[in-house]
Protein backbone atom coordinates (compact mmCIF):
# COMPACT_ATOMS: atom_id res chain seq x y z
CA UNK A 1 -15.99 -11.23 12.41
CA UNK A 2 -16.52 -13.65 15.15
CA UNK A 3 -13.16 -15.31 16.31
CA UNK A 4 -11.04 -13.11 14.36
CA UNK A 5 -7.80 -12.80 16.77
CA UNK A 6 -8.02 -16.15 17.50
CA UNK A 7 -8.00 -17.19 13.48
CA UNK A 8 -5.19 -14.87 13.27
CA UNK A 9 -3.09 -15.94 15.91
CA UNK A 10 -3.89 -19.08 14.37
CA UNK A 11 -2.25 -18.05 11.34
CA UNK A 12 0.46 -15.97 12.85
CA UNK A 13 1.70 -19.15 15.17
CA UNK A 14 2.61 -21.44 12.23
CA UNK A 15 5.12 -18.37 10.63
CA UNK A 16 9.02 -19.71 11.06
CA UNK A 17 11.27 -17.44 13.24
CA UNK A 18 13.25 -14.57 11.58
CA UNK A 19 16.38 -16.61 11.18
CA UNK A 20 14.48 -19.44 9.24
CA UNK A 21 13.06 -17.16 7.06
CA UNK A 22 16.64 -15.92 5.29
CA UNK A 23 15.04 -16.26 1.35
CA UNK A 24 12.18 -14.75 2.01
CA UNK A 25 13.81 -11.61 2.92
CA UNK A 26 16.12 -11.18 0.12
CA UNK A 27 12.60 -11.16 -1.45
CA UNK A 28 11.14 -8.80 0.76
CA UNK A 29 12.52 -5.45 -1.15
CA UNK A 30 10.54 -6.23 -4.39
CA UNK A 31 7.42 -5.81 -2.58
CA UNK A 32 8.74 -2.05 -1.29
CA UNK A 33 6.97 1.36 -1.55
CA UNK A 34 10.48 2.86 -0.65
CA UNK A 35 8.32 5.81 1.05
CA UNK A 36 8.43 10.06 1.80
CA UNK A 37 5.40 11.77 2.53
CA UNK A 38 6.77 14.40 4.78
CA UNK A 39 6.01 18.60 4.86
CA UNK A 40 10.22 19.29 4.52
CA UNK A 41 10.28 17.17 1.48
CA UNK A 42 12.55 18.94 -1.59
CA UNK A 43 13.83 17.96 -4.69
CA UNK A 44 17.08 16.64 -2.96
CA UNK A 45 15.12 14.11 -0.35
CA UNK A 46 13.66 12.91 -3.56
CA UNK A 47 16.53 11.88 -5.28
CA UNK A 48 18.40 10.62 -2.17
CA UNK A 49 15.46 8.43 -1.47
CA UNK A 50 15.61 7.39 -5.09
CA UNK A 51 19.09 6.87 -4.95
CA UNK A 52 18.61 4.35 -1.98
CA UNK A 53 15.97 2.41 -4.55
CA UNK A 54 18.79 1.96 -6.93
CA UNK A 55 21.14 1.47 -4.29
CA UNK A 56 19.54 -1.97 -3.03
CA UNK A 57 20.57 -3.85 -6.20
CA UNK A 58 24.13 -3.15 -5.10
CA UNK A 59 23.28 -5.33 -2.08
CA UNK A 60 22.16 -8.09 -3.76
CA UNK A 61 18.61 -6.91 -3.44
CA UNK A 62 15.84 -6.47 -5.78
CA UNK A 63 14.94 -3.46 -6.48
CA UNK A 64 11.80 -1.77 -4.72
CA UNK A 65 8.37 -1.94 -6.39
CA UNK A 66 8.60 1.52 -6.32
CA UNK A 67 8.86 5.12 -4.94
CA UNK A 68 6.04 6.73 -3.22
CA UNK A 69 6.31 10.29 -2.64
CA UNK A 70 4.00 14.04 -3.19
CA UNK A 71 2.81 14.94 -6.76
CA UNK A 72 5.57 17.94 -7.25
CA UNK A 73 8.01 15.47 -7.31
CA UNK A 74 6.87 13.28 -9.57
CA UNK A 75 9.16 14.18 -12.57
CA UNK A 76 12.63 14.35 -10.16
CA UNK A 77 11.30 10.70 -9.33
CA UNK A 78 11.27 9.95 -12.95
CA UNK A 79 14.56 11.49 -13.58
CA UNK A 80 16.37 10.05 -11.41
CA UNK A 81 14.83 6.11 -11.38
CA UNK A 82 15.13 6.28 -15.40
CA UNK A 83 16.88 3.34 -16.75
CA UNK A 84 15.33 1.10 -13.61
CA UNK A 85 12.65 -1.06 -13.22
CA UNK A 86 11.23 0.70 -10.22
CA UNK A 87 7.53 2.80 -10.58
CA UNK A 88 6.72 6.30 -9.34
CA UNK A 89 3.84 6.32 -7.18
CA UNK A 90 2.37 9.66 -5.80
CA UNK A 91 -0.43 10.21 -3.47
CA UNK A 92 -4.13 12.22 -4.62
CA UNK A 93 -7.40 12.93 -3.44
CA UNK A 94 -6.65 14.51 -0.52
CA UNK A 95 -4.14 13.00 0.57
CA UNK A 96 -4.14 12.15 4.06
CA UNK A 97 -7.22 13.61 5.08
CA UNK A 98 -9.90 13.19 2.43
CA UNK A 99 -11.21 16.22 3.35
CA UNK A 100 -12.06 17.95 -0.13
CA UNK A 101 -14.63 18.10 -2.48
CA UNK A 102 -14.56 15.86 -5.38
CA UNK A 103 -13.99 18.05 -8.08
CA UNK A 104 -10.57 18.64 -6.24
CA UNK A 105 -9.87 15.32 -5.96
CA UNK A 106 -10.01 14.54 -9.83
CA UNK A 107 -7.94 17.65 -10.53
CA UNK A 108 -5.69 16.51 -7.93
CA UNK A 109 -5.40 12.50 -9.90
CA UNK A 110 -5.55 14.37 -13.35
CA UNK A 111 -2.05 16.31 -12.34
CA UNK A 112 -0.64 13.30 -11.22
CA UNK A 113 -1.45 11.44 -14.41
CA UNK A 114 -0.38 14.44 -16.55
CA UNK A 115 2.95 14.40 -14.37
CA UNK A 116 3.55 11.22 -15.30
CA UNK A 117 3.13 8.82 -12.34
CA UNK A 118 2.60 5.43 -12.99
CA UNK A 119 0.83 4.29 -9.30
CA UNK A 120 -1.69 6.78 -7.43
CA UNK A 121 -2.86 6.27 -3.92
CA UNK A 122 -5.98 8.02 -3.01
CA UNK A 123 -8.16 8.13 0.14
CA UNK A 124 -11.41 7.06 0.86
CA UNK A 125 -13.52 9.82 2.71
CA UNK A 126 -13.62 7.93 6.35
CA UNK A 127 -16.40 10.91 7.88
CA UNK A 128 -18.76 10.01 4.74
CA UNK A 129 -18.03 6.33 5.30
CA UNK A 130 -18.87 6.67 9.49
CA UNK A 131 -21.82 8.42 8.43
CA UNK A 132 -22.47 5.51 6.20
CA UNK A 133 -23.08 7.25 2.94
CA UNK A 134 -22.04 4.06 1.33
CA UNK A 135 -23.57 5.58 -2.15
CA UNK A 136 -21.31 8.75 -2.18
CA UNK A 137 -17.87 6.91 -1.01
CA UNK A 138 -18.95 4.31 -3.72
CA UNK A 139 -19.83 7.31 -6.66
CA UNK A 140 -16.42 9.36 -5.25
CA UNK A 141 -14.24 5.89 -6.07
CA UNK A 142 -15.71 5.10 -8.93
CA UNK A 143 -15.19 9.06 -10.36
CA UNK A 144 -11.67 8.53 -9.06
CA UNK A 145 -11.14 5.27 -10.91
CA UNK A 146 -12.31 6.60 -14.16
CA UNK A 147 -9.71 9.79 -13.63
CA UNK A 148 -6.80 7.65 -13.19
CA UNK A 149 -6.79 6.68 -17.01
CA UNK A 150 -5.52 3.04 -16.20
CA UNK A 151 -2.76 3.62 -14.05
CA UNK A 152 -2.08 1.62 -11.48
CA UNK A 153 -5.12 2.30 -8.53
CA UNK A 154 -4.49 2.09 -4.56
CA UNK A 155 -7.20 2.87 -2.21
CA UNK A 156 -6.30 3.77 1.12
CA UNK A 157 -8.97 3.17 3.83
CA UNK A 158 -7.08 4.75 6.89
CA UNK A 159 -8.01 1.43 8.71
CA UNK A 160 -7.10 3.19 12.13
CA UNK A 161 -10.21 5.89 11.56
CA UNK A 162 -12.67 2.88 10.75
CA UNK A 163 -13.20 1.91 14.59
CA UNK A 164 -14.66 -1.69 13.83
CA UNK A 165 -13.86 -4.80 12.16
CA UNK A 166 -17.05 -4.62 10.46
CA UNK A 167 -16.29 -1.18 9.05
CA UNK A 168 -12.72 -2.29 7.74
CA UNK A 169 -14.76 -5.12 5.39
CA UNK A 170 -17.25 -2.95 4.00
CA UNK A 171 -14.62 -0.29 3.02
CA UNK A 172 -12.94 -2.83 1.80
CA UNK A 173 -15.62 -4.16 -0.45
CA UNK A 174 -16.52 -0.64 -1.69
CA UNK A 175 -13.27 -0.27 -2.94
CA UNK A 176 -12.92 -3.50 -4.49
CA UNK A 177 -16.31 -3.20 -5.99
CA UNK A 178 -15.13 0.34 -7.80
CA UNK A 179 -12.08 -1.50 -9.73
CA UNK A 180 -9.42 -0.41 -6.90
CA UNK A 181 -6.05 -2.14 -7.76
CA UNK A 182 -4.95 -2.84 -4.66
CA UNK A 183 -6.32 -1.71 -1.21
CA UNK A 184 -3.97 -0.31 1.51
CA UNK A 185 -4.28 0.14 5.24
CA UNK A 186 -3.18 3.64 5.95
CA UNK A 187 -2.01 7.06 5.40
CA UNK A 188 1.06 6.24 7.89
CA UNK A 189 -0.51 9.82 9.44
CA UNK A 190 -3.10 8.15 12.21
CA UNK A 191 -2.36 5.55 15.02
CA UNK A 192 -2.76 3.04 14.70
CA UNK A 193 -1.84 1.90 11.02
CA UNK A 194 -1.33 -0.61 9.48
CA UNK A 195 -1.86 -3.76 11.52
CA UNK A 196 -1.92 -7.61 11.30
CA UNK A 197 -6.09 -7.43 12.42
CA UNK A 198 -6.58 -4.72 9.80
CA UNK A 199 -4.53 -6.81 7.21
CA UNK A 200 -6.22 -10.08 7.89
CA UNK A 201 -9.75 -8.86 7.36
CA UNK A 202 -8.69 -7.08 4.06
CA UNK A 203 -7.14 -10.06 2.92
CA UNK A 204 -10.00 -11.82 3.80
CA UNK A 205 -12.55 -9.39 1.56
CA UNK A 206 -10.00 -10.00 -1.16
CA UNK A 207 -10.23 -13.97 -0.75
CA UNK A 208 -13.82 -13.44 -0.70
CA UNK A 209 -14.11 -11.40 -4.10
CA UNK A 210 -11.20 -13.63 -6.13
CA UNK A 211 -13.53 -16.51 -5.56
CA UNK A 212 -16.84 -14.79 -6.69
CA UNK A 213 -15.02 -13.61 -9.87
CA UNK A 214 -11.54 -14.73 -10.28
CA UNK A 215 -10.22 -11.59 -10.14
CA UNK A 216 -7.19 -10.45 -7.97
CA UNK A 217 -7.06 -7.25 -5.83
CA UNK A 218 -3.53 -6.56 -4.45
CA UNK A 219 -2.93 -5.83 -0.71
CA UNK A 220 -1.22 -2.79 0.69
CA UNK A 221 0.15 -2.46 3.99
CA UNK A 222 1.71 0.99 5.35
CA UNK A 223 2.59 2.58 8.08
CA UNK A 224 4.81 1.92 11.20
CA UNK A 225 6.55 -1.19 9.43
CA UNK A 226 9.79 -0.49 10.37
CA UNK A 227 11.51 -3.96 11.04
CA UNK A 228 11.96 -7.51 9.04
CA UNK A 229 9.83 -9.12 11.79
CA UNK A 230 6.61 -6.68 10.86
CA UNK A 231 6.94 -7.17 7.32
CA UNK A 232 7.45 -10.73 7.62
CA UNK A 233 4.03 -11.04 9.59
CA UNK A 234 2.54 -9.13 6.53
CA UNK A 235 4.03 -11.68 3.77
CA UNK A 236 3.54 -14.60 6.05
CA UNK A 237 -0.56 -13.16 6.37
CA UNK A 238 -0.44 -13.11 2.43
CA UNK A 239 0.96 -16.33 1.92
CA UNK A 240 -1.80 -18.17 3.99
CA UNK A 241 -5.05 -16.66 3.17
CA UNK A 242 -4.11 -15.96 -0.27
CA UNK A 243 -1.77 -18.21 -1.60
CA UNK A 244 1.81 -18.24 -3.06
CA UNK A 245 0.44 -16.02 -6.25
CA UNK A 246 -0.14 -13.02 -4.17
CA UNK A 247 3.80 -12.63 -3.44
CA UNK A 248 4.34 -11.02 -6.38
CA UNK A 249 4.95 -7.02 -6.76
CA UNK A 250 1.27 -6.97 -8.85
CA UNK A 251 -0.15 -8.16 -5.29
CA UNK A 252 1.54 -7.49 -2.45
CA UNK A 253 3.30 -3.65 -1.64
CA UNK A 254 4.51 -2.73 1.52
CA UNK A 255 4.41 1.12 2.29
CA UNK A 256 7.74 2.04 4.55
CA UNK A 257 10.62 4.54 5.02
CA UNK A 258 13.04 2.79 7.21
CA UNK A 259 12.39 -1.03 6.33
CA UNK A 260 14.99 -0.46 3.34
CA UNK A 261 17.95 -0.06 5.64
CA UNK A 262 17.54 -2.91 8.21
CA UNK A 263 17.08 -5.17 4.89
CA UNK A 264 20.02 -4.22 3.76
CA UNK A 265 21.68 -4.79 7.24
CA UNK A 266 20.64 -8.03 6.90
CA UNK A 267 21.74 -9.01 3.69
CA UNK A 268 25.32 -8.57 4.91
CA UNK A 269 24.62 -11.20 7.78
């Protein structure tokens, strides 16, 4: 990990300025987990956050990648985004935590697969992984895998609990190595979350692994992006160390609450 802010600065320098970069945001909503994970959450949040994922094709936007909100409302997603293109995805495994045994976990996917979700986000247990149990974290992910029945699979590493560069890679790589879909940064429950050093080494493992095997591993990151110039740093990361083929929803997600609004703001500029 030697010389990693100055590779990503590196990066990061060559990105155009927001104003320069006026295509690339009408793109940015595809890429969207339009995003509640809250305690208050009810069947009406649900369906006004779904009505905002519908909502952005009235703006000449596309619509979000999907929803991402708690397993209860899985079917008032489903209800209300029928007739879209847009995915439900609903968080598992003890979800933001980790904190459970396994056997909870699965029952926790199995609901959501019974429910009808098509994307699940589980954790990875960070207190095994800092205790480096490396062969439990691996068996838990790999048990979690199988329980997902084929559905869509996004591993969250809660980057911000890692403490180390070197601990963000091999979390990474344990995830990757247990068939995870995509990996993601955070919960959006811990400071920090997602950020470009977290994103860059991730990407980085992925590069790594797609040229071992030739197999792509979509990136994920959440919490705190808020603005167009935070999510362009994200897509401008993806472009460059992965290439062009990454910005596509299969690849590249974006977990966020508020980004919707301010790219719809912008639109109207």
């Amino acid at each position: 990990m030697d010389h990693l802010q100055d590779d990503l600065q590196q990066v990061l320098s060559t990105r155009p300025p927001l104003a320069a970069m006026k295509e690339e945001l009408k793109r940015m909503s595809a890429f969207l987990d339009l995003t509640s994970l809250e305690g208050n959450d009810n069947k009406e949040k649900i369906a006004q956050l779904c009505s905002k994922a519908r909502a952005l094709s009235s703006h000449f936007l596309p619509f979000p990648a999907a929803v991402c909100i708690y397993s209860p409302f899985i079917g008032t997603a489903r209800e209300f985004l029928a007739g879209t293109p847009v995915k439900v995805a609903t968080v598992a495994a003890a979800f933001p935590h980790g904190q459970q045994p396994l056997k909870v976990k699965l029952e926790e996917i199995r609901y959501a697969v019974k429910e009808g979700a098509d994307e699940i986000d589980i954790v990875i247990s960070r207190g095994t992984f800092l205790e480096k149990d490396y062969s439990t974290v691996y068996r838990e992910l790999d048990a979690m895998r199988e329980a997902t029945h084929g559905k869509t699979l996004k591993v969250i590493l809660e980057t911000g609990e890692l403490q180390t560069p070197e601990n963000i890679a091999k979390a990474s790589e344990l995830a990757i190595e247990t068939g995870a879909d995509f990996i993601k940064t955070s919960t959006g429950k811990v400071t920090p979350a997602a950020t470009e050093a977290s994103v860059f080494i991730m990407l980085r493992i992925i590069r790594e692994h797609f040229r071992k095997t030739g197999k792509k591993v979509g990136i994920k990151p959440a919490g705190g992006i808020a603005d167009a110039e935070k999510a362009l740093n994200y897509y401008w990361l993806v472009r460059e160390v992965l290439g062009e083929s990454w910005l596509h929803p299969d690849y590249f997600r974006l977990g966020a609450s508020r980004l919707a609004d301010q790219l719809i703001a912008l639109a109207a500029l």
